[in-house]
Protein backbone atom coordinates (compact mmCIF):
# COMPACT_ATOMS: atom_id res chain seq x y z
CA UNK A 1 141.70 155.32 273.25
CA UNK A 2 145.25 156.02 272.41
CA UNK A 3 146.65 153.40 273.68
CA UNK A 4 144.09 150.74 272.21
CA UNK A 5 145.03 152.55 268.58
CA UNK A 6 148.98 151.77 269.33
CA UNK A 7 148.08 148.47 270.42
CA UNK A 8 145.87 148.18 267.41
CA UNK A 9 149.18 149.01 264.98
CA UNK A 10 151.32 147.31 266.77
CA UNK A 11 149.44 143.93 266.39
CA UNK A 12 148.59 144.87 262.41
CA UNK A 13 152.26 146.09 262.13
CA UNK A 14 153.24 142.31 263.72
CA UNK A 15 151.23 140.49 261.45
CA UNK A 16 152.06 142.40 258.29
CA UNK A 17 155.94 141.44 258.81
CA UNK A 18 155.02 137.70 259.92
CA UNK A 19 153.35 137.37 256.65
CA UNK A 20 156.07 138.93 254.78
CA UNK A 21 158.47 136.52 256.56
CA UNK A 22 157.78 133.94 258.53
CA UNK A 23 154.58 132.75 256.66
CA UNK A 24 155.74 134.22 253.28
CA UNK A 25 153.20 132.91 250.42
CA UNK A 26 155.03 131.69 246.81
CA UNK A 27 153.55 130.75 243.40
CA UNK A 28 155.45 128.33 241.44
CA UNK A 29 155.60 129.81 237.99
CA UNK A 30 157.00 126.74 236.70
CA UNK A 31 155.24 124.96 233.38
CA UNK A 32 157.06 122.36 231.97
CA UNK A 33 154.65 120.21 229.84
CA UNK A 34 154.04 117.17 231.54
CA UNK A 35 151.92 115.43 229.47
CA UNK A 36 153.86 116.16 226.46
CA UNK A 37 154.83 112.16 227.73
CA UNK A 38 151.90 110.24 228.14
CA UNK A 39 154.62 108.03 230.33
CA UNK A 40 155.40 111.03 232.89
CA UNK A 41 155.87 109.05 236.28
CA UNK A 42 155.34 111.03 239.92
CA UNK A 43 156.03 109.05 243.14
CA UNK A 44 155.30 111.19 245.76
CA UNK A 45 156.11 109.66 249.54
CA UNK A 46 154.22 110.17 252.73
CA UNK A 47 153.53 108.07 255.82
CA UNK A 48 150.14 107.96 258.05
CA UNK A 49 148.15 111.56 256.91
CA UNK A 50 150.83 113.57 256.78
CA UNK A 51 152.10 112.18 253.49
CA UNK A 52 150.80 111.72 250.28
CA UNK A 53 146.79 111.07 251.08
CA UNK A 54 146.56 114.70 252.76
CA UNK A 55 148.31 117.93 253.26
CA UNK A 56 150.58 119.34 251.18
CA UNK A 57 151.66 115.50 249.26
CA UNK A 58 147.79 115.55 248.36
CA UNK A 59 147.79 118.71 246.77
CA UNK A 60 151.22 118.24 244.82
CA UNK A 61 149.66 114.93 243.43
CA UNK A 62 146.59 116.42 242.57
CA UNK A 63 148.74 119.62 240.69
CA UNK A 64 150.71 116.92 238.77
CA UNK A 65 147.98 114.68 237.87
CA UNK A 66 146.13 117.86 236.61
CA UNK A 67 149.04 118.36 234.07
CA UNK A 68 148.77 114.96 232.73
CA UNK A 69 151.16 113.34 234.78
CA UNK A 70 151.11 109.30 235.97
CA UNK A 71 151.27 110.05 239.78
CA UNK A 72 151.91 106.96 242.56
CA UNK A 73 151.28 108.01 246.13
CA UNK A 74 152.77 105.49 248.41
CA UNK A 75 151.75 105.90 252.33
CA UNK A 76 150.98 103.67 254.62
CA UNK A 77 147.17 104.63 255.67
CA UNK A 78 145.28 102.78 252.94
CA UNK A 79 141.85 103.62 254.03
CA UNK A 80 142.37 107.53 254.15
CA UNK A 81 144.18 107.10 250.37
CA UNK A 82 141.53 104.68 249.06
CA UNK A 83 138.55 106.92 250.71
CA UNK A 84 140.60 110.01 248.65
CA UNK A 85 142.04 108.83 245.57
CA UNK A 86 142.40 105.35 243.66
CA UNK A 87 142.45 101.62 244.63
CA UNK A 88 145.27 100.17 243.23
CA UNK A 89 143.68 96.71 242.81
CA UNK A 90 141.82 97.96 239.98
CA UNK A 91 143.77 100.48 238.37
CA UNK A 92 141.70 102.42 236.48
CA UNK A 93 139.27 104.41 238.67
CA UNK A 94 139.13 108.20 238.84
CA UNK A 95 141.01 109.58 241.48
CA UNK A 96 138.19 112.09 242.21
CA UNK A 97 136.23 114.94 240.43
CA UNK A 98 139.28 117.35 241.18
CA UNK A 99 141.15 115.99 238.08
CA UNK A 100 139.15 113.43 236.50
CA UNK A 101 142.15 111.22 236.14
CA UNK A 102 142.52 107.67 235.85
CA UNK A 103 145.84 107.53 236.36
CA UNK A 104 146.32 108.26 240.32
CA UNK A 105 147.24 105.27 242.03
CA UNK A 106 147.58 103.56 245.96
CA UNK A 107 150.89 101.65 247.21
CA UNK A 108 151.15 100.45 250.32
CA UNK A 109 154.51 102.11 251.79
CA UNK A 110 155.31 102.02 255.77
CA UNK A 111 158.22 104.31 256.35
CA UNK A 112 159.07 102.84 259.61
CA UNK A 113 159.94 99.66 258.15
CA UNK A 114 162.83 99.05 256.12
CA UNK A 115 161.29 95.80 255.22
CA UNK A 116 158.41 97.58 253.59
CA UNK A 117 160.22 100.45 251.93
CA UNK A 118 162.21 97.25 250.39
CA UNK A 119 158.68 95.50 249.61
CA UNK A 120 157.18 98.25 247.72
CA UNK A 121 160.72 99.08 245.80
CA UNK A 122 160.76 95.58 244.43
CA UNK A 123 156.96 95.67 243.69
CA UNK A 124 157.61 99.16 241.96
CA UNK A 125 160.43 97.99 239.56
CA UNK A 126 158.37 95.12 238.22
CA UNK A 127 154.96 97.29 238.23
CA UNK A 128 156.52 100.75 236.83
CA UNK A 129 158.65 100.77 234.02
CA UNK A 130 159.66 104.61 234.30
CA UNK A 131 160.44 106.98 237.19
CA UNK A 132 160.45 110.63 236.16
CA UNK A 133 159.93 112.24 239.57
CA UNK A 134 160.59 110.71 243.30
CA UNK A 135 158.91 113.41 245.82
CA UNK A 136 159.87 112.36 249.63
CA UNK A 137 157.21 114.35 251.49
CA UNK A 138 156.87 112.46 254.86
CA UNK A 139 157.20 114.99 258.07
CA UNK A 140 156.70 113.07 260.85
CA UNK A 141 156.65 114.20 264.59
CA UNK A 142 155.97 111.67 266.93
CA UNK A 143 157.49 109.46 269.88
CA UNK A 144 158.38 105.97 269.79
CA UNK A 145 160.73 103.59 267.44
CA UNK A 146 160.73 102.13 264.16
CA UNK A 147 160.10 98.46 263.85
CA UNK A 148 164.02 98.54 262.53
CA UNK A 149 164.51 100.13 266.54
CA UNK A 150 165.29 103.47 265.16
CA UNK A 151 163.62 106.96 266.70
CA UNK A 152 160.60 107.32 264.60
CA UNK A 153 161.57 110.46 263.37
CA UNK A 154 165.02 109.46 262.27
CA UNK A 155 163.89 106.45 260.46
CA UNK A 156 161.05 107.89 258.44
CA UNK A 157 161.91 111.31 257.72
CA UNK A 158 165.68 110.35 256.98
CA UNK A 159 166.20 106.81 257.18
CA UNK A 160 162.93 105.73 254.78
CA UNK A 161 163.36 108.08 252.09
CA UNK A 162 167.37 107.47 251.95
CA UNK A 163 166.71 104.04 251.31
CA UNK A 164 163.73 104.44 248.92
CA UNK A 165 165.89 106.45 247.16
CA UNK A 166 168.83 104.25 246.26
CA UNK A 167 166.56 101.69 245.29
CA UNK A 168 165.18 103.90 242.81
CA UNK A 169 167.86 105.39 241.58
CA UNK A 170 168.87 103.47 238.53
CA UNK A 171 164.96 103.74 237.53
CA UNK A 172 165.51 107.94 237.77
CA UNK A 173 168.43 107.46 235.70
CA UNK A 174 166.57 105.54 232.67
CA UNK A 175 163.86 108.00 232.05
CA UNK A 176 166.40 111.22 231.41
CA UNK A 177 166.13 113.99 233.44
CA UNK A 178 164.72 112.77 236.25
CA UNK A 179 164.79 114.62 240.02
CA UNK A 180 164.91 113.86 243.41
CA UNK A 181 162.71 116.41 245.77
CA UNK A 182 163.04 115.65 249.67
CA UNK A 183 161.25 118.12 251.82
CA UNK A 184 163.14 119.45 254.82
CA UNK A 185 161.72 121.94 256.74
CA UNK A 186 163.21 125.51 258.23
CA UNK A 187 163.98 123.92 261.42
CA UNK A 188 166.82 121.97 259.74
CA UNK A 189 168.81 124.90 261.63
CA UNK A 190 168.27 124.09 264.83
CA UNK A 191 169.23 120.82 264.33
CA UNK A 192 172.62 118.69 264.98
CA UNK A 193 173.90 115.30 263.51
CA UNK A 194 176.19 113.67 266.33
CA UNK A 195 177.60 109.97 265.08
CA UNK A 196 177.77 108.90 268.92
CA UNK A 197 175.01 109.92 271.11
CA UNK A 198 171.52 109.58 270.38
CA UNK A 199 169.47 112.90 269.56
CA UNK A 200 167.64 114.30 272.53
CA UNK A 201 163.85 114.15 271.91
CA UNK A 202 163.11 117.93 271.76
CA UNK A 203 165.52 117.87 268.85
CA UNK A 204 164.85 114.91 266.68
CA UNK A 205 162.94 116.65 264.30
CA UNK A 206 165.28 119.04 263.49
CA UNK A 207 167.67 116.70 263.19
CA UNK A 208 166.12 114.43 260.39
CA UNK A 209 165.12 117.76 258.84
CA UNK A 210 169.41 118.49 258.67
CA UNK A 211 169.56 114.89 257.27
CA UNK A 212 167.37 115.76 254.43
CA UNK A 213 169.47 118.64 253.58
CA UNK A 214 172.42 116.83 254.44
CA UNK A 215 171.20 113.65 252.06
CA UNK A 216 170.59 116.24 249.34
CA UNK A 217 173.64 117.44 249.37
CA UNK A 218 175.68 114.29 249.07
CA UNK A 219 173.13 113.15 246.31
CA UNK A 220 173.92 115.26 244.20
CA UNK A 221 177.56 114.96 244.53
CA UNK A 222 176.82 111.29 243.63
CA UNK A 223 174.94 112.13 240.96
CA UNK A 224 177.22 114.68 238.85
CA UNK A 225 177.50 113.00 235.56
CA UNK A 226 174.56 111.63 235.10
CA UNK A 227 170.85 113.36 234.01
CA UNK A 228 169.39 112.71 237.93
CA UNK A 229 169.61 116.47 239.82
CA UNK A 230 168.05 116.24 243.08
CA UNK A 231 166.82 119.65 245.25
CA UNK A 232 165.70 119.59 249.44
CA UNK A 233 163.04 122.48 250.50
CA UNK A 234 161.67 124.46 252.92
CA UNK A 235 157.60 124.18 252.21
CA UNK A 236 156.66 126.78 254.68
CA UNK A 237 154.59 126.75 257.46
CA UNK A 238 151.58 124.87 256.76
CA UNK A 239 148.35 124.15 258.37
CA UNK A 240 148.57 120.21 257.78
CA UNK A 241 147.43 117.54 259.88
CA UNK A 242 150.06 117.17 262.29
CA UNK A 243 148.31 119.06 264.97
CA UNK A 244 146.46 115.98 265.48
CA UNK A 245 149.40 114.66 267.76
CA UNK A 246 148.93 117.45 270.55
CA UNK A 247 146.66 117.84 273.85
CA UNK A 248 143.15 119.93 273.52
CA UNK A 249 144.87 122.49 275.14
CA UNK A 250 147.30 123.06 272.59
CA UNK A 251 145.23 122.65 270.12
CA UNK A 252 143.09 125.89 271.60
CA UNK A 253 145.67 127.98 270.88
CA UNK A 254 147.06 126.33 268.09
CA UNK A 255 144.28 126.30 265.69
CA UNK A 256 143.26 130.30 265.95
CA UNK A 257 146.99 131.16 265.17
CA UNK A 258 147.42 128.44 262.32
CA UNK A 259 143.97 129.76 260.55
CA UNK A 260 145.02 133.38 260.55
CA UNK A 261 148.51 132.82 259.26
CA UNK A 262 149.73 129.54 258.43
CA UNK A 263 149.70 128.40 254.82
CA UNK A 264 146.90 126.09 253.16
CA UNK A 265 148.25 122.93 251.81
CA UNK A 266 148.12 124.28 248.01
CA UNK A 267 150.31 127.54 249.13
CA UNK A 268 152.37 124.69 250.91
CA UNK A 269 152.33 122.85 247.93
CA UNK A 270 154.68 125.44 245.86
CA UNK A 271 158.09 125.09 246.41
CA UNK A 272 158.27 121.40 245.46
CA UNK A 273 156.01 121.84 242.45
CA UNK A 274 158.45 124.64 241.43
CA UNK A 275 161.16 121.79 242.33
CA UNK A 276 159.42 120.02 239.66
CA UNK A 277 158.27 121.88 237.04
CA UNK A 278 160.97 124.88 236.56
CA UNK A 279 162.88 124.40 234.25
CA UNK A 280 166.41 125.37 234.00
CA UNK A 281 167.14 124.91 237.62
CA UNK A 282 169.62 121.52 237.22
CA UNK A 283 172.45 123.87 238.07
CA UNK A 284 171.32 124.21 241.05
CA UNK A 285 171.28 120.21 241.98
CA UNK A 286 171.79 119.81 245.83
CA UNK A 287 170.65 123.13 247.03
CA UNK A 288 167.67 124.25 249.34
CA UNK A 289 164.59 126.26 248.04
CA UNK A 290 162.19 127.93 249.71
CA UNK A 291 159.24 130.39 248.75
CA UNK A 292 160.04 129.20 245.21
CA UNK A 293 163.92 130.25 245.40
CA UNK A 294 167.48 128.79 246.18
CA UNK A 295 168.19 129.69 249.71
CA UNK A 296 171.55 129.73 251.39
CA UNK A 297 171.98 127.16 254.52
CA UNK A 298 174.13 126.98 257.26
CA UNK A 299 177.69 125.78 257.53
CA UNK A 300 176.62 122.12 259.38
CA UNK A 301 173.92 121.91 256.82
CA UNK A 302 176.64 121.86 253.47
CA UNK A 303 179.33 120.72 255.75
CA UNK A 304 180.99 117.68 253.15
CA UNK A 305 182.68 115.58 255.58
CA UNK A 306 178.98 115.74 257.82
CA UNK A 307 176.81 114.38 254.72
CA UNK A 308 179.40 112.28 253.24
CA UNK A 309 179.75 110.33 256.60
CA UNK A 310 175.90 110.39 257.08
CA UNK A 311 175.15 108.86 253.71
CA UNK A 312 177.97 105.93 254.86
CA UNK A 313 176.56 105.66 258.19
CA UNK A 314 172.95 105.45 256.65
CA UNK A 315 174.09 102.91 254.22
CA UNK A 316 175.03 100.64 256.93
CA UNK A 317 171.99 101.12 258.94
CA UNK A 318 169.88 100.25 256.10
CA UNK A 319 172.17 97.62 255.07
CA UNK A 320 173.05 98.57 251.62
CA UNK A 321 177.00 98.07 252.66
């Protein structure tokens, strides 16, 4: 009996610091007003389900669409985003009982084709005549290549949302005060950027996680000077649909353990809507948040030689140079 009572503590004592730590849970106490501008633009970025139709992009568009604010979600599953929110053909249909707002809307965006992410920048700036808000949400884990040839990891978690991004950028710039949010993910730390040999597989992810940090962090270098901050984050460990990837067998012991501790997509949702909605944080332009707060990083992931090569190296990839 005394042994099944230790046991007992020692798995209640276990949990208690995992969900202190590990699995932490934030509120985002952040309020600015929205739809004080009836002109507020959101463009939140996903790719497949794990972007801005589900998961933690679906309940950061649904937050900001609740608060007045004109949100775009641009993925590239148009059935899951139609079935869920608005079709873009027609512009003016509810996005669902949750907010009762008209003004959710569908664009077709596939990460994993520069092409596309070119497409739908060209097709914004003539459709949208304001940016407030550019949210690059896309996680992906997965094998295979990019139709540009890149690993699919590297080209939509990194390569995608750099080039999205300086397509946008002058479009930030008109509407004052705009910001740049690019989730990362804690594993940025386990991850390396080498210039000369490809990433090993069991590491990719990590490593376009460090580019997202690393891409932040040259950003905002680039953007002292002007009203643009930009901020990368750590959204926690969420029970999204990327499980959908692994074997049964994973998924057996997956599921139990993700139920009992890892976050919901609206607890998931908090650190980027406190990216976007607390105000007085532009001092801190380029850092990392997590559980609502600046964090500290690692050496590699503010090194300024790294990210300043990175952004150069990505610019030539994508063909902006």
């Amino acid at each position: 009996m005394f042994h099944l009572l230790l046991l007992a503590g020692v798995l209640l004592g276990g949990y208690i610091v995992l969900i202190q730590t590990l699995f932490k849970r934030s509120k985002c106490r952040g309020n600015a007003p929205l739809n004080a501008s009836m002109f507020y633009r959101v463009l939140t970025v996903g790719f497949l389900s794990a972007g801005g139709n589900t998961g933690i992009g679906k309940a950061t568009a649904l937050h900001l669409a609740r608060k007045g604010a004109r949100v775009i979600l641009a993925c590239r599953n148009r059935d899951k985003a139609e079935a869920k929110h608005t079709d873009s053909r027609t512009r003016n249909r509810n996005i669902s009982p949750e907010t009762g707002s008209t003004d959710v809307l569908y664009m077709h965006l596939d990460l994993a084709s520069l092409k596309s992410v070119r497409c739908f920048a060209e097709t914004f700036l003539k459709t949208e005549s304001r940016l407030d808000l550019l949210i690059n949400n896309a996680g992906l884990v997965a094998d295979g290549r990019t139709e540009d040839g890149f690993g699919i990891e590297f080209g939509v978690n990194h390569l995608g949302h750099f080039l999205l991004t300086c397509l946008l950028l002058e479009r930030l710039k008109e509407a004052g005060g705009g910001r740049v949010i690019t989730l990362s993910s804690m594993a940025h730390r386990w991850g390396h950027i080498d210039f000369e040999v490809s990433s090993e597989r069991k590491t990719a992810y990590c490593n376009s996680k460090l580019c997202n940090v690393l891409f932040t962090h040259e950003l905002a270098k680039r953007l002292k000077g002007t009203n643009v901050t930009c901020y990368s984050l750590h959204p926690g460990v969420v029970r999204t649909e990327l499980s959908r990837h692994v074997s049964l067998w994973q998924k057996i012991f997956i599921e139990p353990v993700a139920r009992l501790l890892f976050l919901d997509p609206e607890a998931g949702a908090q650190t980027t809507l406190h990216c976007a909605l607390q105000e007085g944080i532009e001092p801190l332009s380029g850092r990392y948040f997590s559980c609502c707060a600046v964090q500290e990083v690692c050496a590699r992931a503010r090194d300024d030689a790294v990210a300043r090569k990175l952004w150069e190296v990505s610019e030539r990839l994508c063909g902006l140079s």
